[in-house]
Protein backbone atom coordinates (compact mmCIF):
# COMPACT_ATOMS: atom_id res chain seq x y z
CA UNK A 1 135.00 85.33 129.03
CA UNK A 2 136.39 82.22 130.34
CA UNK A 3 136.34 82.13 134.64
CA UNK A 4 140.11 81.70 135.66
CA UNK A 5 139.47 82.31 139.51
CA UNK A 6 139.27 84.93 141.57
CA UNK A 7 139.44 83.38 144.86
CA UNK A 8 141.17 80.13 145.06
CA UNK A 9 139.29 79.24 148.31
CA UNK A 10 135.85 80.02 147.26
CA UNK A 11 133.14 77.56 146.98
CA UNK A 12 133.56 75.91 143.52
CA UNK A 13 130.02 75.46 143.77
CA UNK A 14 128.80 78.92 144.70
CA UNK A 15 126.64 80.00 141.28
CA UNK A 16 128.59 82.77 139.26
CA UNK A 17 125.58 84.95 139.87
CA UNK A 18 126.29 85.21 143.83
CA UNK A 19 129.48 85.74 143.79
CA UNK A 20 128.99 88.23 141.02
CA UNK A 21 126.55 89.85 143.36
CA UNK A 22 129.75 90.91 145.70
CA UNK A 23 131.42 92.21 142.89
CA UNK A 24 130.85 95.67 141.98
CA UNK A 25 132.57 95.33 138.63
CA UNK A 26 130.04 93.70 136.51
CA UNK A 27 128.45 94.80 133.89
CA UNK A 28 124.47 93.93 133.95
CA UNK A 29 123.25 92.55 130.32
CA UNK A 30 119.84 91.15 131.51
CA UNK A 31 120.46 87.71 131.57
CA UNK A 32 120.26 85.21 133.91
CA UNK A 33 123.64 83.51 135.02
CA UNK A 34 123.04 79.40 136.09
CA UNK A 35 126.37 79.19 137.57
CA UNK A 36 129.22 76.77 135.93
CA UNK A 37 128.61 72.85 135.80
CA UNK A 38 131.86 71.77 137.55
CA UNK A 39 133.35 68.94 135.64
CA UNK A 40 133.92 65.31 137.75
CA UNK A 41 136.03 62.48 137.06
CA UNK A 42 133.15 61.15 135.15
CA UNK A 43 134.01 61.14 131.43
CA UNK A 44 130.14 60.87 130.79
CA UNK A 45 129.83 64.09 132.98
CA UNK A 46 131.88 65.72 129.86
CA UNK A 47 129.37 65.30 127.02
CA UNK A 48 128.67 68.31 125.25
CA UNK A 49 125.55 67.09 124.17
CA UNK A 50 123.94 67.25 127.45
CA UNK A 51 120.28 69.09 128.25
CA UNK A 52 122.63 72.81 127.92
CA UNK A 53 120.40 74.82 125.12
CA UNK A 54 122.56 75.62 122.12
CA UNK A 55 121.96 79.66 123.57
CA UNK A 56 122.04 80.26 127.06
CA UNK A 57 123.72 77.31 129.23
CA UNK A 58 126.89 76.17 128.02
CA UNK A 59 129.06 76.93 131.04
CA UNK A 60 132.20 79.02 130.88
CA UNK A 61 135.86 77.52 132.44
CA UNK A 62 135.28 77.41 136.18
CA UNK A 63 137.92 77.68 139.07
CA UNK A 64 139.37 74.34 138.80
CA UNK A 65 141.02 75.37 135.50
CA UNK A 66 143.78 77.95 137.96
CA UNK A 67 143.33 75.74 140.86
CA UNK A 68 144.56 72.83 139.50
CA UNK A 69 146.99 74.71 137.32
CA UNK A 70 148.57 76.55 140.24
CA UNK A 71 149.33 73.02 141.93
CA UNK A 72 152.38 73.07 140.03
CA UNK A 73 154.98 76.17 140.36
CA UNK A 74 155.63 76.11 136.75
CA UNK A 75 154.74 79.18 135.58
CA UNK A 76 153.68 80.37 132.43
CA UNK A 77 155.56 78.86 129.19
CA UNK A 78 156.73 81.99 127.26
CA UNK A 79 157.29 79.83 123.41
CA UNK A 80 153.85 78.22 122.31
CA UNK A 81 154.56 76.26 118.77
CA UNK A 82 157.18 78.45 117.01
CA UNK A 83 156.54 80.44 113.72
CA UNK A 84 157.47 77.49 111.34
CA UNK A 85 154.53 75.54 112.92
CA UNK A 86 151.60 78.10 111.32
CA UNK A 87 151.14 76.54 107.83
CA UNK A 88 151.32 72.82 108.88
CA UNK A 89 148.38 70.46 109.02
CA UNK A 90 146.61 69.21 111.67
CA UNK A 91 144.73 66.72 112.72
CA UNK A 92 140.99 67.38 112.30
CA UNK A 93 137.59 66.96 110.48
CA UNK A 94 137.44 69.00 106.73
CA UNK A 95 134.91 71.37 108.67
CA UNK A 96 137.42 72.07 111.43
CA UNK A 97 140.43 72.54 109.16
CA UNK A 98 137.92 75.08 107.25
CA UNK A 99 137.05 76.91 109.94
CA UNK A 100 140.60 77.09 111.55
CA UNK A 101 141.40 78.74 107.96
CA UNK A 102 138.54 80.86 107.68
CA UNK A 103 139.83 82.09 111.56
CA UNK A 104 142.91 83.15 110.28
CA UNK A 105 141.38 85.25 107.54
CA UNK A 106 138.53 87.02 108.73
CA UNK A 107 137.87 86.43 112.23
CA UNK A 108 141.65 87.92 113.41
CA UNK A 109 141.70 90.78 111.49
CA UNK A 110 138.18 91.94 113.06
CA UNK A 111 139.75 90.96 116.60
CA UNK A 112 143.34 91.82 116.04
CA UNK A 113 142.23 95.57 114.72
CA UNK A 114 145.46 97.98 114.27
CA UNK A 115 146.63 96.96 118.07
CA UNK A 116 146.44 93.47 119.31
CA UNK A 117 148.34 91.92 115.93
CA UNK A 118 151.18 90.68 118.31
CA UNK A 119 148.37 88.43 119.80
CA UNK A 120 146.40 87.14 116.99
CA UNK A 121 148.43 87.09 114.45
CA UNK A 122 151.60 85.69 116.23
CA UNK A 123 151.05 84.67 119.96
CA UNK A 124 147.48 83.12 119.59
CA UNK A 125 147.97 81.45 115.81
CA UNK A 126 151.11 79.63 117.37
CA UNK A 127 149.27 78.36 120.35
CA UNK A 128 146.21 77.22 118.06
CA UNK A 129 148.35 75.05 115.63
CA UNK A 130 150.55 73.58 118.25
CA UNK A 131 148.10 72.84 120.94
CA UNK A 132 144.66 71.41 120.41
CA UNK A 133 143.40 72.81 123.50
CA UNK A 134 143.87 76.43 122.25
CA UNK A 135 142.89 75.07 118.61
CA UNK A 136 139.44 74.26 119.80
CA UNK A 137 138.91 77.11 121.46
CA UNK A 138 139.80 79.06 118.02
CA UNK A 139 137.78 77.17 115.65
CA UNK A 140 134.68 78.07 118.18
CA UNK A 141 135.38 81.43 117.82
CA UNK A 142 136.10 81.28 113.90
CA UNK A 143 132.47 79.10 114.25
CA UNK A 144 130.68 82.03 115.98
CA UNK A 145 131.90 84.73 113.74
CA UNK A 146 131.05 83.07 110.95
CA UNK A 147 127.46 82.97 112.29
CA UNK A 148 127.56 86.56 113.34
CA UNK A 149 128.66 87.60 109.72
CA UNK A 150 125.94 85.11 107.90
CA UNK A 151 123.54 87.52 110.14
CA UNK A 152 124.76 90.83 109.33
CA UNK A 153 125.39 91.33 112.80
CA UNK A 154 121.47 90.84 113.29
CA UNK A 155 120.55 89.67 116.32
CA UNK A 156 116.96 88.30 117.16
CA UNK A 157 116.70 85.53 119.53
CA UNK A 158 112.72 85.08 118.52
CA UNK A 159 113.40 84.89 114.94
CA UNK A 160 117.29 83.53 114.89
CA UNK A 161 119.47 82.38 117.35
CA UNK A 162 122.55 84.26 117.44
CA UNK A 163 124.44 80.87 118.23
CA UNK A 164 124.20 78.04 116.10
CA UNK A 165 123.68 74.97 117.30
CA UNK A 166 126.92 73.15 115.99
CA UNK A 167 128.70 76.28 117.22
CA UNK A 168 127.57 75.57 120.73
CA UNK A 169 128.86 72.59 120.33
CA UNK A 170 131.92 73.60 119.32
CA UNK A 171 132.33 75.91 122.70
CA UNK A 172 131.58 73.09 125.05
CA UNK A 173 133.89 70.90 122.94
CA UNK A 174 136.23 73.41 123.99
CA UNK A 175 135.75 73.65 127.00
CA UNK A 176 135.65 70.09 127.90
CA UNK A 177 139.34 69.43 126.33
CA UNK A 178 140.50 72.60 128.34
CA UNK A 179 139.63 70.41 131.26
CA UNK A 180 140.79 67.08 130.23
CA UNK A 181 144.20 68.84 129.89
CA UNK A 182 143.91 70.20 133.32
CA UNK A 183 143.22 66.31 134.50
CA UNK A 184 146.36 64.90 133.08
CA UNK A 185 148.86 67.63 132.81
CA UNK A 186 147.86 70.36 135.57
CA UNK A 187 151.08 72.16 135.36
CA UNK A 188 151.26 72.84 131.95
CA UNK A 189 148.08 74.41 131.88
CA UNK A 190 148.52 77.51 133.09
CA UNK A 191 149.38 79.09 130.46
CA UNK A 192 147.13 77.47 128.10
CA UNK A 193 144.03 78.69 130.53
CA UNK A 194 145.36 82.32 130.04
CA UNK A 195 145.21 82.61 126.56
CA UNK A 196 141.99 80.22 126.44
CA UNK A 197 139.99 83.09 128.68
CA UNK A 198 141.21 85.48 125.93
CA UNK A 199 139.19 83.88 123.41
CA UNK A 200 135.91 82.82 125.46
CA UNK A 201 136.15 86.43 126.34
CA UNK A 202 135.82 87.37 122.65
CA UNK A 203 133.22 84.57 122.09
CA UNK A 204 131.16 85.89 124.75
CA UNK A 205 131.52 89.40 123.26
CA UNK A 206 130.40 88.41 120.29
CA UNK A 207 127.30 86.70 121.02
CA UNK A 208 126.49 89.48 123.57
CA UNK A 209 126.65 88.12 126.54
CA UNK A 210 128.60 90.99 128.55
CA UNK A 211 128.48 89.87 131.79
CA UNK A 212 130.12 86.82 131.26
CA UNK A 213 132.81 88.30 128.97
CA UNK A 214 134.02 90.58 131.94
CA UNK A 215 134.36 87.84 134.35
CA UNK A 216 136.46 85.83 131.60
CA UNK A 217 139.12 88.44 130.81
CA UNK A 218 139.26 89.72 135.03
CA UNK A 219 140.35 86.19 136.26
CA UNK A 220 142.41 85.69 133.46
CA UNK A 221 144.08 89.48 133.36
CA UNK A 222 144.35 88.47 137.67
CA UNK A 223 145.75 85.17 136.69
CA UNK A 224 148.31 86.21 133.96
CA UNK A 225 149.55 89.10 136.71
CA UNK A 226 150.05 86.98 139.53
CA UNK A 227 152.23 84.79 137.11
CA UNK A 228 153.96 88.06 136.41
CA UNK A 229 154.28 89.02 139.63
CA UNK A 230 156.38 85.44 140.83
CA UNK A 231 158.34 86.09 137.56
CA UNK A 232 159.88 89.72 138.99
CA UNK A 233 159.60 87.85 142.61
CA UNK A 234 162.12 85.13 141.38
CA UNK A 235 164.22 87.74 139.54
CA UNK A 236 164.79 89.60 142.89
CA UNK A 237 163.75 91.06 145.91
CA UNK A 238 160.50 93.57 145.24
CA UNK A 239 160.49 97.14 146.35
CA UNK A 240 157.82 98.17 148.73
CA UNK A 241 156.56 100.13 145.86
CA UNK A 242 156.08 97.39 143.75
CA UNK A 243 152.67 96.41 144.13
CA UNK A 244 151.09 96.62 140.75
CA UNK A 245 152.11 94.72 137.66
CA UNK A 246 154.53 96.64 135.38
CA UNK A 247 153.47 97.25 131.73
CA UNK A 248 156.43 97.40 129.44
CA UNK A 249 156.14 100.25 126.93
CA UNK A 250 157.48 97.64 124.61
CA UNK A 251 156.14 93.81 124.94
CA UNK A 252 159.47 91.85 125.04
CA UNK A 253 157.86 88.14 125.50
CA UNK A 254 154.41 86.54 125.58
CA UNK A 255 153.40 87.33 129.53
CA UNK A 256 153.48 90.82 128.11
CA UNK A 257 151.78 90.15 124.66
CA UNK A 258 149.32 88.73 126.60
CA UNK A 259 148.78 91.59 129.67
CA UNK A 260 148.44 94.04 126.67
CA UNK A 261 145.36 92.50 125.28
CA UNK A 262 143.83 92.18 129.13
CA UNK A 263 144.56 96.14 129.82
CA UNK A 264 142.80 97.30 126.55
CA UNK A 265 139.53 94.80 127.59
CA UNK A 266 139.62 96.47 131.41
CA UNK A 267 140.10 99.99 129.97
CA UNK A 268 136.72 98.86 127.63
CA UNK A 269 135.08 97.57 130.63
CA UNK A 270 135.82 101.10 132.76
CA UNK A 271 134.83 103.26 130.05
CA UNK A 272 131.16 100.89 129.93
CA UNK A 273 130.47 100.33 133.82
CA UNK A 274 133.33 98.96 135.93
CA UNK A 275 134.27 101.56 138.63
CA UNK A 276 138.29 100.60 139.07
CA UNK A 277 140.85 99.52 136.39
CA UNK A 278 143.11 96.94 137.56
CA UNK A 279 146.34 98.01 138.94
CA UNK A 280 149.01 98.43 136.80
CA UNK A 281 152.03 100.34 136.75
CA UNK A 282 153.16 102.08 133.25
CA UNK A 283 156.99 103.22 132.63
CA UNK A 284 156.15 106.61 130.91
CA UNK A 285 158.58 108.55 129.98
CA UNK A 286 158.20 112.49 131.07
CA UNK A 287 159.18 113.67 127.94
CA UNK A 288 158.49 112.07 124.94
CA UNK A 289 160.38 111.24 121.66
CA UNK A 290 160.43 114.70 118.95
CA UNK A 291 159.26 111.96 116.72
CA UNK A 292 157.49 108.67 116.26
CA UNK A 293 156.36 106.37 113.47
CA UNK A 294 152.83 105.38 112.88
CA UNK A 295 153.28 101.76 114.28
CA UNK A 296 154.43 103.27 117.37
CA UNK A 297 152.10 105.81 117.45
CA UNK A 298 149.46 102.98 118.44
CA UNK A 299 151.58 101.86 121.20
CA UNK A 300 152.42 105.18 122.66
CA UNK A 301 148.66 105.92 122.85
CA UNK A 302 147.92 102.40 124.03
CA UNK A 303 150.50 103.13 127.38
CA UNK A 304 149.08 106.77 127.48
CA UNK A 305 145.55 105.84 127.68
CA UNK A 306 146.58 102.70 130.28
CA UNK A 307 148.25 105.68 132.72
CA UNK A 308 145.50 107.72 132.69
CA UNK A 309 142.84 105.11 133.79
CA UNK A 310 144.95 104.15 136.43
CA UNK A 311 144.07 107.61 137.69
CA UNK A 312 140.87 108.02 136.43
CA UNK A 313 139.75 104.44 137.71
CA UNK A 314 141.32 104.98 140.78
CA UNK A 315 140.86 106.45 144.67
CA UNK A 316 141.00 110.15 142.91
CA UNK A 317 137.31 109.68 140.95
CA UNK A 318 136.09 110.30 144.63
CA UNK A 319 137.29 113.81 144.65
CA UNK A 320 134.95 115.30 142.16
CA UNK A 321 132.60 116.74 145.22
CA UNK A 322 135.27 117.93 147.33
CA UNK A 323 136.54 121.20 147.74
CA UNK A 324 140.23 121.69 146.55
CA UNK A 325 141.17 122.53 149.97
CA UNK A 326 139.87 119.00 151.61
CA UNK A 327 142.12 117.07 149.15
CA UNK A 328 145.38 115.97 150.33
CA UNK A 329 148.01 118.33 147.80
CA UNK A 330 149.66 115.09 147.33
CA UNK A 331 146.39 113.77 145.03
CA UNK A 332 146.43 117.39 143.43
CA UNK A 333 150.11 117.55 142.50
CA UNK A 334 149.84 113.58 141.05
CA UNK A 335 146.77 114.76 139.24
CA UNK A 336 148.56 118.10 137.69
CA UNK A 337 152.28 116.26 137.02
CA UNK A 338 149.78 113.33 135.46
CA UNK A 339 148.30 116.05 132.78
CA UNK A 340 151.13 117.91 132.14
CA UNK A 341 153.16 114.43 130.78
CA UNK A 342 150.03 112.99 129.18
CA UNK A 343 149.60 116.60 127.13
CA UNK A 344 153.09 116.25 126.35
CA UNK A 345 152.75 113.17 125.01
CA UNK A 346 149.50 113.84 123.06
CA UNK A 347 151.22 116.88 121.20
CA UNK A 348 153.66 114.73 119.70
CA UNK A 349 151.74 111.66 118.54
CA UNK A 350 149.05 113.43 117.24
CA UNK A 351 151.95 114.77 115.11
CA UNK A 352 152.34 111.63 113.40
CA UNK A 353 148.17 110.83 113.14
CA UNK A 354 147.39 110.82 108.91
CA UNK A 355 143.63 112.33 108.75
CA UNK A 356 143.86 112.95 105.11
CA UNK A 357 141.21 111.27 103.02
CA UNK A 358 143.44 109.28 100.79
CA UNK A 359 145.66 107.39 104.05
CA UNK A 360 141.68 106.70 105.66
CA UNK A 361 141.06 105.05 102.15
CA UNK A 362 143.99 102.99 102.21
CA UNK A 363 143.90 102.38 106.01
CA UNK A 364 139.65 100.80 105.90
CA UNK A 365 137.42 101.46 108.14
CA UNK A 366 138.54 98.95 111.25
CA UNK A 367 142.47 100.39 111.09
CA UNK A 368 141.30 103.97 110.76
CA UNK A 369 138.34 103.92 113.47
CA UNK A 370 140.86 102.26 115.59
CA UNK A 371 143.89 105.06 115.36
CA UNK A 372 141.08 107.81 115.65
CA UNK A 373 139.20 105.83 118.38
CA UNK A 374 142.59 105.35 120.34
CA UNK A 375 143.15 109.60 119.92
CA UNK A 376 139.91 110.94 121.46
CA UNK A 377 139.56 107.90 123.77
CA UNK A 378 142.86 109.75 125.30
CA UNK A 379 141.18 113.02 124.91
CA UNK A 380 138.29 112.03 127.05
CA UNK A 381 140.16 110.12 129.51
CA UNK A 382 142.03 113.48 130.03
CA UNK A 383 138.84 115.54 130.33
CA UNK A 384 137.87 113.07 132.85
CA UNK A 385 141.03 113.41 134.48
CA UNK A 386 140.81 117.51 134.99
CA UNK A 387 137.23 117.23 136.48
CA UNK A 388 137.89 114.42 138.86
CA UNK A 389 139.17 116.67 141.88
CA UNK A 390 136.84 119.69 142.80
CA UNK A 391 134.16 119.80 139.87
CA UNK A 392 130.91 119.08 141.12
CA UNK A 393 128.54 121.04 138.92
CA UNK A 394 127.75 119.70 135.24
CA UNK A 395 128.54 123.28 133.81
CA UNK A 396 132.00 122.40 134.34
CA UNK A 397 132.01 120.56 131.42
CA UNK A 398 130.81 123.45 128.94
CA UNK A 399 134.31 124.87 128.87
CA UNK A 400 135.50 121.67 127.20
CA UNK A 401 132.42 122.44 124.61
CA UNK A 402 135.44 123.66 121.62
CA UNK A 403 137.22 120.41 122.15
CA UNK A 404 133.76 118.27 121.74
CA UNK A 405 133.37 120.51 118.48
CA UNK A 406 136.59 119.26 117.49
CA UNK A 407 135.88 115.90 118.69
CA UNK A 408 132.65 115.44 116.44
CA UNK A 409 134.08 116.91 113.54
CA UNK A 410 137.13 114.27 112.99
CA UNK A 411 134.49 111.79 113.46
CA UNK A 412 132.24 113.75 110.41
CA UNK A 413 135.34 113.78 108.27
CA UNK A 414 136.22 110.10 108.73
CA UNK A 415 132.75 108.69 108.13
CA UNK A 416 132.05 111.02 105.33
CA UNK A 417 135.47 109.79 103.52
CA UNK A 418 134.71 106.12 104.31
CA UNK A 419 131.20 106.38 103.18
CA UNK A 420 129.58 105.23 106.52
CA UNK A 421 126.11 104.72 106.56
CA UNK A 422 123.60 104.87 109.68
CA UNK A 423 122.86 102.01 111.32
CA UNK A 424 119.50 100.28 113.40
CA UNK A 425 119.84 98.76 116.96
CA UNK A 426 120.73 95.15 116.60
CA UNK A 427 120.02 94.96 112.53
CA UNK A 428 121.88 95.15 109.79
CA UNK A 429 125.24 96.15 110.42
CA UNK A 430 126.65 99.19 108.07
CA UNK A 431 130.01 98.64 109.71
CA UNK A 432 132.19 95.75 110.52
CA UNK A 433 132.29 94.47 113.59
CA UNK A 434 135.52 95.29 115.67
CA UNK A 435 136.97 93.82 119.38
CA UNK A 436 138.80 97.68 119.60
CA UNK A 437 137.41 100.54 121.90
CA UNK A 438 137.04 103.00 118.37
CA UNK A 439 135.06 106.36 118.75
CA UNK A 440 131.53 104.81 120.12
CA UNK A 441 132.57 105.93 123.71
CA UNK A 442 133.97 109.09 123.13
CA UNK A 443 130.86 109.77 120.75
CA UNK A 444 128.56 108.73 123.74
CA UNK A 445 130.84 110.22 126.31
CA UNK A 446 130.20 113.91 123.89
CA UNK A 447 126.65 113.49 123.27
CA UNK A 448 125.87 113.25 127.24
CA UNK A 449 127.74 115.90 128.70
CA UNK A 450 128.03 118.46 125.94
CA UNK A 451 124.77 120.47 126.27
CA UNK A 452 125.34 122.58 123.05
CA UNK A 453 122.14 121.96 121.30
CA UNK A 454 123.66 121.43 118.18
CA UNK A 455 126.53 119.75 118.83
CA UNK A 456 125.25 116.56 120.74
CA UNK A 457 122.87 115.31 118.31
CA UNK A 458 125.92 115.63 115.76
CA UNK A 459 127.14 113.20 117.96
CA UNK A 460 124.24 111.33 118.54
CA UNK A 461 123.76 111.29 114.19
CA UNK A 462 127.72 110.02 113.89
CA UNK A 463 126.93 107.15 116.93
CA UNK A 464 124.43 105.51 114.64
CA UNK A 465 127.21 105.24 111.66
CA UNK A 466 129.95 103.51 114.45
CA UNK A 467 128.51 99.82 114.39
CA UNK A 468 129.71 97.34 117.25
CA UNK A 469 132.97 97.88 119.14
CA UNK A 470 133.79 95.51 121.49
CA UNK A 471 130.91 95.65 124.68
CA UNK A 472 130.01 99.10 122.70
CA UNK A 473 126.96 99.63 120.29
CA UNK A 474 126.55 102.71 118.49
CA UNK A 475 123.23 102.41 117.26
CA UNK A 476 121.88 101.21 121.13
CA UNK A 477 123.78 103.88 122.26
CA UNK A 478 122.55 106.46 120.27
CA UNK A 479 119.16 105.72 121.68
CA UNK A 480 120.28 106.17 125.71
CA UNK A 481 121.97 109.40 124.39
CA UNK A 482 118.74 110.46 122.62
CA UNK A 483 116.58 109.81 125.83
CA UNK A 484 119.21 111.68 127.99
CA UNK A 485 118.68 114.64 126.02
CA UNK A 486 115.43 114.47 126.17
CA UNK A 487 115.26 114.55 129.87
CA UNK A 488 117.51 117.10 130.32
CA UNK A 489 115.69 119.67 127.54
CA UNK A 490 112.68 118.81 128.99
CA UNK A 491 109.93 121.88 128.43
CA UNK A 492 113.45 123.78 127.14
CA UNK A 493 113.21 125.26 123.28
CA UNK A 494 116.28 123.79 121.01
CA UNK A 495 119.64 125.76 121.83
CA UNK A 496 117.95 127.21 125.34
CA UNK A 497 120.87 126.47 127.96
CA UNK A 498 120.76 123.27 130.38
CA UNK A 499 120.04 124.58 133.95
CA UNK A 500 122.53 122.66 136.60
CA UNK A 501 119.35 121.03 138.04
CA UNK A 502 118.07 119.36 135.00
CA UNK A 503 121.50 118.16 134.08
CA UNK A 504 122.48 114.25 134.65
CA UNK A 505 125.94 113.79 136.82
CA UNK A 506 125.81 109.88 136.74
CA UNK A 507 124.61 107.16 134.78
CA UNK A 508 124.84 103.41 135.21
CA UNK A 509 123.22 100.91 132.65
CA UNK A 510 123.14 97.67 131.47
CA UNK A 511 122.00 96.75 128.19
CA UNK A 512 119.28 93.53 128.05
CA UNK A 513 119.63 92.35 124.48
CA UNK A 514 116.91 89.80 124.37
CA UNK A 515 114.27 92.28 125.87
CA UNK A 516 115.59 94.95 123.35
CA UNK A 517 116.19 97.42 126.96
CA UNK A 518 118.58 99.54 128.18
CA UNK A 519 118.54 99.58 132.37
CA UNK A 520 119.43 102.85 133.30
CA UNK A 521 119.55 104.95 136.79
CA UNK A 522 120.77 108.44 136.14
CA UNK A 523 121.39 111.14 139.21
CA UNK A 524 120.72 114.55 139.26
CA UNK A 525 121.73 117.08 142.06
CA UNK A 526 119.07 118.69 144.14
CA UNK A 527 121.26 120.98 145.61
CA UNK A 528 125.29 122.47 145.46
CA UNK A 529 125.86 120.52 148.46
CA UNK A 530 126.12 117.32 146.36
CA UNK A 531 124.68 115.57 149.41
CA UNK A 532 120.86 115.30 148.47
CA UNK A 533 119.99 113.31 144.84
CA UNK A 534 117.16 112.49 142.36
CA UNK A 535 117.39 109.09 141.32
CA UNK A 536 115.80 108.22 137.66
CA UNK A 537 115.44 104.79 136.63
CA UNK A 538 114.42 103.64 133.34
CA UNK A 539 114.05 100.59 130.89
CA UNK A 540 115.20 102.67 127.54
CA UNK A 541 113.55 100.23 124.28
CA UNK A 542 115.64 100.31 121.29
């Protein structure tokens, strides 16, 4: 994603990788990181067909981009382009105008899924056809996905490169008007660089490259909330209270639209590696509405499943070893008051949830993996949420085993009514590709700490069917799931129960796409004192 900065006073010319290196929210993909190529005054030093390889080099926006944008205290422009401005021409080569219309049609439907329309549809097709800047970045997007879908979702660097070469163009192309804006109109751009990290972000997705993709949407989500921030600042006084952005339950202008999109990509980057979810603070209601429609249905779950990772990604994960009577009652009464509201809340949408097989039909596969995927992603956050404080054995999780069972079989259902076929790490796909956390997580999530026999490699069998999701794989992640079983059944005969000592508390991977690896390091207790550890690491082939 593209780099809007983190610290203003950094060394623009510190490599990506070292400052990455002090960040412990990264998520590890394998590849190497060259740092960014700063851009000069030197038009020359802006030629995208420079010695970057059409693959690995092309370098994302650097700090500059917010650096020179903050110079000015305009703050972010809430009306890019109006509605009206959608269907008119612009100027640009056949190819471009193709692609831009090709975007439209089948690259924003995969990235817009049943929750980010708002965005895609409205906010970002404004922006595109009013401001070149944004328009470049689109048509490098629409380029890439048009590439990823000529491949099947294949993805071979020896054979194919994932990224054409005229796509790579594209990108830099991108890039390099992003900064020419910055040169001549540095307060206008601030808003521009906001949305632009939104797409890179997706680009970088796309072609795999993780790493990069976090640090695109984290300095733009950090960005977009400091702009927030002065916004409430200028509208009054803030409370001491007020530290953390507020999420409106309902997006009322295009700071929101666009704070929505960044909260979904930091809840996908939590539930994949990152240890803490930005702060944010979400107006929840205590009791919720007898009844809801299915459009608001998504955006109920969408604020439920924010609140709870701002829990769950929070100071309270590091109560799991702790006794009950070493945690401050405060934590303990926000934890119980926190599950009481978010059941509340569940009941009722889940109300208004179709799961019959005609609605799936008529939904497709993206809009109905993404409603299911939003439900159990809030059903796991919650089970993450009861064994935060006081739950250090692994058996804790077996009493949740009826609500895995559950879990599974609404997954069965829906693939068995959609006629969704099993898939191969990194081959063919079965299932379009889709920028919305779905049920690959909760699937993985199930198939590692429910130690029914049975019932994980039902979830391991429904993984394979789940395609790509965002940072997500089914099919790659079927294969860690598959080896954590194994280690934990090891010399045990199928349905036997999981001793404590053979079961795996932590995991932290990183998936390495061109060496076909998955980097794991998995824990295991040695004792009840949670003090003493066996470490595992592994290079898992897919």
């Amino acid at each position: 994603m593209s780099t809007i900065a983190r610290n203003l006073q950094s060394d623009v010319s510190e490599p990506a990788s070292q400052r990455l290196g002090r960040d412990a929210r990264r998520v590890s993909t394998g590849r190497t990181c060259d740092g960014y190529a700063y851009p000069r005054k030197d038009p020359a030093a802006c030629d995208v067909n420079a010695s970057h390889t059409p693959q690995s080099s092309l370098p994302p926006v650097c700090k500059d981009i917010v650096k020179k944008a903050r110079s000015s205290p305009e703050v972010f422009v809430p009306s890019l382009g109006s509605q009206s401005t959608l269907g008119q021409p612009f100027a640009g080569t056949i190819q471009e105008k193709r692609t831009f219309a090709r975007f439209k049609y089948r690259t924003v439907p995969a990235f817009a899924g049943g929750s980010e329309t708002e965005f895609w549809t409205g906010l970002l097709l404004r922006a595109a056809s009013s401001e070149p800047v944004i328009r470049a970045a689109v048509i490098a997007l629409g380029s890439l996905h048009e590439d990823y879908e000529s491949l099947e979702g294949r993805y071979d660097q020896s054979v194919v490169p994932s990224v054409s070469y005229d796509t790579a163009l594209l990108y830099g192309e991108a890039i390099r008007k992003l900064y020419k804006r910055i040169d001549t109109t540095p307060g206008e751009t601030a808003n521009l660089a906001v949305i632009a990290s939104i797409v890179f972000a997706c680009f970088e997705v796309l072609r795999r490259n993780d790493m990069a993709a976090v640090v695109h949407y984290q300095q733009g989500m950090r960005q977009l909330m400091k702009q927030m921030n002065e916004r409430r600042h200028a509208d009054g006084p803030l409370s001491m209270d007020a530290e953390a952005t507020v999420i409106r339950s309902t997006p009322q202008d295009d700071l929101d639209i666009c704070l929505r999109v960044f909260a979904r990509y930091d809840i996908q980057a939590c539930t994949f590696s990152k240890p803490k979810a930005e702060a944010l603070n979400v107006n929840l209601p205590a009791v919720p509405p007898n009844e809801v429609g299915l459009t608001e249905v998504r955006r109920y779950l969408d604020n439920l499943l924010i609140a709870i990772y701002q829990l769950v990604r929070s100071d309270l994960s590091m109560f799991r070893y702790w006794t009950a009577d070493e945690v401050s009652p405060a934590w303990l009464e926000k934890r119980d008051d926190a599950l009481n509201t978010f059941q509340s809340w569940l009941a009722v949408l889940e109300k208004s949830i179709p799961s019959d097989a005609v609605t799936l039909r008529n939904h497709g596969i993206t809009a109905s993996k993404s409603i299911l995927g939003l439900t159990l992603q809030v059903k796991v956050a919650m089970i993450m949420l009861r064994t935060c404080i006081d739950c250090g054995p692994e058996t804790t999780f077996d009493q949740f085993t009826a609500q895995f069972e559950e879990m599974v079989t609404r997954v069965e259902d829906m693939t068995r009514i959609l006629g969704l076929e099993a898939g191969e790490p990194l081959d063919k796909e079965t299932v379009p590709f889709s920028m919305e956390l779905g049920v690959i997580h909760p699937l993985f999530f199930i198939a590692w700490k429910c130690r029914d026999w049975q019932l994980r490699r039902r979830a391991i069998t429904e993984l394979k069917k789940c395609g790509k999701e965002g940072v997500w794989e089914g099919p790659i992640m079927a294969v860690v799931a598959e080896r954590i079983a194994q280690i934990e059944e090891q010399s045990l005969s199928p349905g036997t129960f999981v001793p404590e000592g053979s079961r795996i508390h932590d995991l932290r991977k990183g998936v390495e796409y061109d060496e076909r690896v998955v980097r794991a390091e998995m824990r295991l207790a040695q004792d009840s004192t949670w003090k003493n550890w066996a470490v595992l690491r592994e290079a898992i082939p897919f």
